[in-house]
Protein backbone atom coordinates (compact mmCIF):
# COMPACT_ATOMS: atom_id res chain seq x y z
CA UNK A 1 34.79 -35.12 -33.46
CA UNK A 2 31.21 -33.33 -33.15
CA UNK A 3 30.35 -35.52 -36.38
CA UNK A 4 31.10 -39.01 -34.85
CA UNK A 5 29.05 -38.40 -31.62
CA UNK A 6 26.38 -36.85 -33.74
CA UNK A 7 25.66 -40.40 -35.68
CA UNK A 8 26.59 -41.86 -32.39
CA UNK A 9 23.49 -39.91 -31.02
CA UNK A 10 21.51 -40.69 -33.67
CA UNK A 11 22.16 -44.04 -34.12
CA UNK A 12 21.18 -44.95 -30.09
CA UNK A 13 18.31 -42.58 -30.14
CA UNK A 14 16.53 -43.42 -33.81
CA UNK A 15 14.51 -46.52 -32.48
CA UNK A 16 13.52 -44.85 -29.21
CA UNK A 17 12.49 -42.05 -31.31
CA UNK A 18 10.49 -43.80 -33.09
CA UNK A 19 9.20 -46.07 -30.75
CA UNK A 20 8.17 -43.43 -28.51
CA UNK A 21 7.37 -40.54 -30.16
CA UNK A 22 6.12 -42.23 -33.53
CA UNK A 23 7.11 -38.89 -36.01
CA UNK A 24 4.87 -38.22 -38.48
CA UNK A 25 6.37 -36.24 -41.23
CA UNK A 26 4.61 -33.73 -43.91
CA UNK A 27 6.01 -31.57 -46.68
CA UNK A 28 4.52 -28.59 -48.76
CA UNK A 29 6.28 -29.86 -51.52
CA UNK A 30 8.16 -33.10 -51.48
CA UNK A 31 9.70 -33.04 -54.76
CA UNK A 32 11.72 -29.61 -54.12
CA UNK A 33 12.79 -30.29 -50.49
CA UNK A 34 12.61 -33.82 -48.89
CA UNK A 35 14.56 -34.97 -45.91
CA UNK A 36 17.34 -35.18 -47.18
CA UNK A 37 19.24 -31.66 -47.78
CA UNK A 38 21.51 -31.12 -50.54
CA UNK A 39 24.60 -28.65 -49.89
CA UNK A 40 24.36 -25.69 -47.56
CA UNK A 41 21.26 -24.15 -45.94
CA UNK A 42 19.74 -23.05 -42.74
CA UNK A 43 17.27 -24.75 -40.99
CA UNK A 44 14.56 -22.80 -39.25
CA UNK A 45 12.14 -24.20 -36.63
CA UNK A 46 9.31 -22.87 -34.37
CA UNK A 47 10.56 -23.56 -30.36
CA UNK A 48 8.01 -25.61 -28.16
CA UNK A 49 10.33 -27.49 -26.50
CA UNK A 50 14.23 -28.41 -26.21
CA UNK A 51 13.08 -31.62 -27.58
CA UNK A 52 13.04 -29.43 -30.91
CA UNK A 53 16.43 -30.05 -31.23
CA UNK A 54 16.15 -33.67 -31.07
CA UNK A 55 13.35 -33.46 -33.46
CA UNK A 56 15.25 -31.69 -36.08
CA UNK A 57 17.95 -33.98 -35.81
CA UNK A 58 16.06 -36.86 -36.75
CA UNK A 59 14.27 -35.09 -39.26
CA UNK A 60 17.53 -34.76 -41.25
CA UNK A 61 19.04 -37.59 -40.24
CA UNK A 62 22.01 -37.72 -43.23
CA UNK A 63 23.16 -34.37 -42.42
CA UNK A 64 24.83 -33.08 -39.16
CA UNK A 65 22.58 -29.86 -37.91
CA UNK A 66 24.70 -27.13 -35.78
CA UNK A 67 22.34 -25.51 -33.71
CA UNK A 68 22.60 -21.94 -32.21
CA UNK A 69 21.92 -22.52 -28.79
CA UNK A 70 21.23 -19.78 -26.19
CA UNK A 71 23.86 -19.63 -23.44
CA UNK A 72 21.56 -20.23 -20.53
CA UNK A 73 21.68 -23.69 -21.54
CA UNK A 74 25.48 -23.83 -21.64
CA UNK A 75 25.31 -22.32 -17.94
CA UNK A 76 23.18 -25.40 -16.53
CA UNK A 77 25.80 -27.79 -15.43
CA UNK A 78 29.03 -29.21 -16.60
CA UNK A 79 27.56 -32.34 -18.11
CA UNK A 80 25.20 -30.37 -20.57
CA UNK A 81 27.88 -27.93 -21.42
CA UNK A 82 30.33 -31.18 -22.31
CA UNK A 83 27.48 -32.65 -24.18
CA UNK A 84 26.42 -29.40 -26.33
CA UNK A 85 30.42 -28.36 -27.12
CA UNK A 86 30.47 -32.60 -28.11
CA UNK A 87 27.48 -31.88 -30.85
CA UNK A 88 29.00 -28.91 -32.10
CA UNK A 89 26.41 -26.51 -31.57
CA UNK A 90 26.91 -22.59 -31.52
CA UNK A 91 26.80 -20.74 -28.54
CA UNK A 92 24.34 -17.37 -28.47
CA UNK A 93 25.03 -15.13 -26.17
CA UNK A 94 21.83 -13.20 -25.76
CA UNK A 95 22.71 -11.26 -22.84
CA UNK A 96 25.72 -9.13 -24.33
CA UNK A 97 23.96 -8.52 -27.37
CA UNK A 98 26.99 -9.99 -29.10
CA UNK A 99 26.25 -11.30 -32.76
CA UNK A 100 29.60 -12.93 -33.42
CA UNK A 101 27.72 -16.52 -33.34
CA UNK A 102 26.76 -15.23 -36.90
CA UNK A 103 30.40 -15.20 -38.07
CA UNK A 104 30.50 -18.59 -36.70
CA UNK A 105 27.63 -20.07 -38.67
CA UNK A 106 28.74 -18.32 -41.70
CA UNK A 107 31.88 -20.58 -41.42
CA UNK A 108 30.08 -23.57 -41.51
CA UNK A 109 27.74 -22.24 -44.10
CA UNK A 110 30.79 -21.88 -46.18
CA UNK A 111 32.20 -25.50 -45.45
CA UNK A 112 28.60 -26.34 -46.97
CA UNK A 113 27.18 -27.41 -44.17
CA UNK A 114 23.83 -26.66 -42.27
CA UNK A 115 22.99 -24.41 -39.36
CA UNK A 116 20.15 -24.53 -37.39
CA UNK A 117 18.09 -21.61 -35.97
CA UNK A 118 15.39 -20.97 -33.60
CA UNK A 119 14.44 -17.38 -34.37
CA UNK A 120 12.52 -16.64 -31.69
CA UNK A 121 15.50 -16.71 -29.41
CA UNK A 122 13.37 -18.21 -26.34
CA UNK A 123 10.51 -20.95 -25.47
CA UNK A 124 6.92 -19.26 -25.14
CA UNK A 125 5.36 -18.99 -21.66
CA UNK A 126 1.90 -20.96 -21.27
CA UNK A 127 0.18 -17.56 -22.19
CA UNK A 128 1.63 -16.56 -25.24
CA UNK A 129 0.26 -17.21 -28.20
CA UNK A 130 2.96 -19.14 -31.03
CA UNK A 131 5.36 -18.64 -32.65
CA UNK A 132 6.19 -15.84 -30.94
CA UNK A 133 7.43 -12.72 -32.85
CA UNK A 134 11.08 -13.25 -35.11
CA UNK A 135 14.57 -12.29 -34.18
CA UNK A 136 16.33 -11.66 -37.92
CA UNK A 137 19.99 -13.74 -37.58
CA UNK A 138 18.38 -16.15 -39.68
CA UNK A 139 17.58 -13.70 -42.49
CA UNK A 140 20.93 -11.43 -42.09
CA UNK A 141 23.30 -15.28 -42.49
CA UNK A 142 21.00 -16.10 -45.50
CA UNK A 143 21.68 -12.41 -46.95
CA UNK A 144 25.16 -13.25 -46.33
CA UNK A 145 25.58 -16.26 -47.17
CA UNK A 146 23.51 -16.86 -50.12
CA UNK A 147 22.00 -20.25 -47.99
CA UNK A 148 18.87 -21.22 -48.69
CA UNK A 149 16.35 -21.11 -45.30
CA UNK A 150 14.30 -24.57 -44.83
CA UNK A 151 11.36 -23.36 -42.96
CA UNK A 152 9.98 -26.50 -40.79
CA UNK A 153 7.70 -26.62 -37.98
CA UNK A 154 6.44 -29.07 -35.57
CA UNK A 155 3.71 -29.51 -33.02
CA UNK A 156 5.53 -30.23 -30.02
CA UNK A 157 4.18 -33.33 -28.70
CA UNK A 158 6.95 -35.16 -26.59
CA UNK A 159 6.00 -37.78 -24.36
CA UNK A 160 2.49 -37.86 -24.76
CA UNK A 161 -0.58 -40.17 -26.75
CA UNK A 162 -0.13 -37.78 -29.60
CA UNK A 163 2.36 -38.21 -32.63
CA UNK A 164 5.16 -35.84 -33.04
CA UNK A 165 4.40 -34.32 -36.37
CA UNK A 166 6.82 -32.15 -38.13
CA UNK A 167 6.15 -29.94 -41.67
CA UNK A 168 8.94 -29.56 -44.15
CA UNK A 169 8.84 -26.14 -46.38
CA UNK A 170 10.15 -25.71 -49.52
CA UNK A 171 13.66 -23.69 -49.39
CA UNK A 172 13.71 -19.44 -49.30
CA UNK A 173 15.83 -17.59 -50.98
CA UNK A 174 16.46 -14.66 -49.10
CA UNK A 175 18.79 -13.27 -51.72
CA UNK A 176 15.99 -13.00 -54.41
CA UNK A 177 13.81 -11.54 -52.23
CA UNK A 178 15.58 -8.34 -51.64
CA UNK A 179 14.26 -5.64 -53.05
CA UNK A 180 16.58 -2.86 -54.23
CA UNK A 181 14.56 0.23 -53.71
CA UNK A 182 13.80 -0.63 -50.21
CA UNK A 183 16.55 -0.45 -47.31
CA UNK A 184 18.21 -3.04 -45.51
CA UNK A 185 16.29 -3.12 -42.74
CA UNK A 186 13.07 -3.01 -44.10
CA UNK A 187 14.30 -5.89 -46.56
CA UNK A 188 15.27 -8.31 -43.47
CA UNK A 189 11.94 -7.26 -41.50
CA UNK A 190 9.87 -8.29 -44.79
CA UNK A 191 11.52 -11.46 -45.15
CA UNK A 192 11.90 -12.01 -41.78
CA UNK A 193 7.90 -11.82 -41.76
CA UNK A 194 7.19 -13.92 -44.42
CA UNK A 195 9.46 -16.65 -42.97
CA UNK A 196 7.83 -16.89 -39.87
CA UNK A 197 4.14 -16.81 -42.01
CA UNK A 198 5.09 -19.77 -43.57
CA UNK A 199 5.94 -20.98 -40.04
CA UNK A 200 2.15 -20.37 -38.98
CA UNK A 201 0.70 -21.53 -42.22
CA UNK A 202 2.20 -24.73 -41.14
CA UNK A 203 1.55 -24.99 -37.92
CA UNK A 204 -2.00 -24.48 -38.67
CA UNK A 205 -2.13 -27.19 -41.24
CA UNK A 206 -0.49 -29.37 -37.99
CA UNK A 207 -3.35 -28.03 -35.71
CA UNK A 208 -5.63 -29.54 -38.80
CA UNK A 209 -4.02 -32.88 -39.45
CA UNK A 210 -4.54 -33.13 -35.37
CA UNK A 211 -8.47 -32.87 -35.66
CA UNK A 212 -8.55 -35.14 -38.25
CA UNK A 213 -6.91 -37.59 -36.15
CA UNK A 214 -8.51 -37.03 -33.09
CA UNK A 215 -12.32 -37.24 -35.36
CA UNK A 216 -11.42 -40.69 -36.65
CA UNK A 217 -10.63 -42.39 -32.37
């Protein structure tokens, strides 16, 4: 069911998307990883904005994403509760530390299909300086799993005079990064850091692409 309302979503919303928010997509490395994702994987994105879901969504547009949501959002009203159960998405609940919604995306992982994650579990205050700091589901289902992670990253501009821009990465494999002699959790902290530096390296390659814009108006 979740698959015919998500092409019913994206169908309606692809020419107001790109009317309005007039994406701009970049990759480190076209040739390896495109948009168009072959087989299983995880998707992982910085978190400006829930727009980000939207924007990953589009991004991908011939796959169906199922994004681990945070249960606050489930707990807003009936019609967004309807509407997230209707795209499929996988509830997180944060608050009683329960990691079951792990088991859940390693179902759909095995079905070969693609999970999406927003590792730092929460949108930043104005203060805070992004992305903020990692949470390391992403890295444990990839351990797992054997899923590739698709690091992407965009620059959060919805609704305003600049472009939504979002960076593709080139798939991680988590699996070949473990290192034997070290433990577990040092393993999933390393990768867990180098996922989210390849987060920053693109978001400051965003920040650049921005100034280059803004030098040529």
């Amino acid at each position: 069911m979740f698959f015919l309302f998500h092409w019913l979503v994206k169908i309606t919303g692809w020419l107001p998307y790109c009317l309005i928010l007039r994406p701009k997509i970049s990759y480190e490395n076209k040739a390896i990883q495109s948009r168009r994702i072959k087989g299983r994987a995880i998707v992982v994105s910085n978190h400006r904005s829930v727009w980000d879901v939207a924007a990953a969504m589009f991004t991908f547009p011939s796959r169906t994403l199922r994004c681990a949501v945070a249960e606050l959002m489930y707990r807003k009203n009936i019609f967004m509760t309807v509407f997230l159960h209707m795209l499929g998405t996988v509830k997180v609940d944060r608050t009683s530390h329960d990691f079951s919604f792990l088991s859940d995306c390693g179902k759909i992982l095995d079905h070969g299909g693609v999970v999406e994650i927003y590792p730092e579990s929460r949108l930043p205050f104005k203060h805070e300086k992004t992305p903020l700091e990692f949470k390391p589901s992403a890295v444990y289902l990839a351990l797992q799993t054997g899923a590739p992670i698709i690091p992407i990253c965009n620059n959060g501009r919805y609704f305003v005079k600049q472009r939504i821009r979002v960076h593709i990465g080139c798939p991680i494999d988590a699996r070949k990064m473990y290192r034997e002699e070290l433990s577990e959790k040092e393993n999933v902290a390393n990768i867990t850091a180098y996922v989210r530096g390849k987060i920053i390296e693109f978001q400051k390659q965003l920040e650049e692409q921005e100034k280059e814009d803004n030098g040529r108006r």
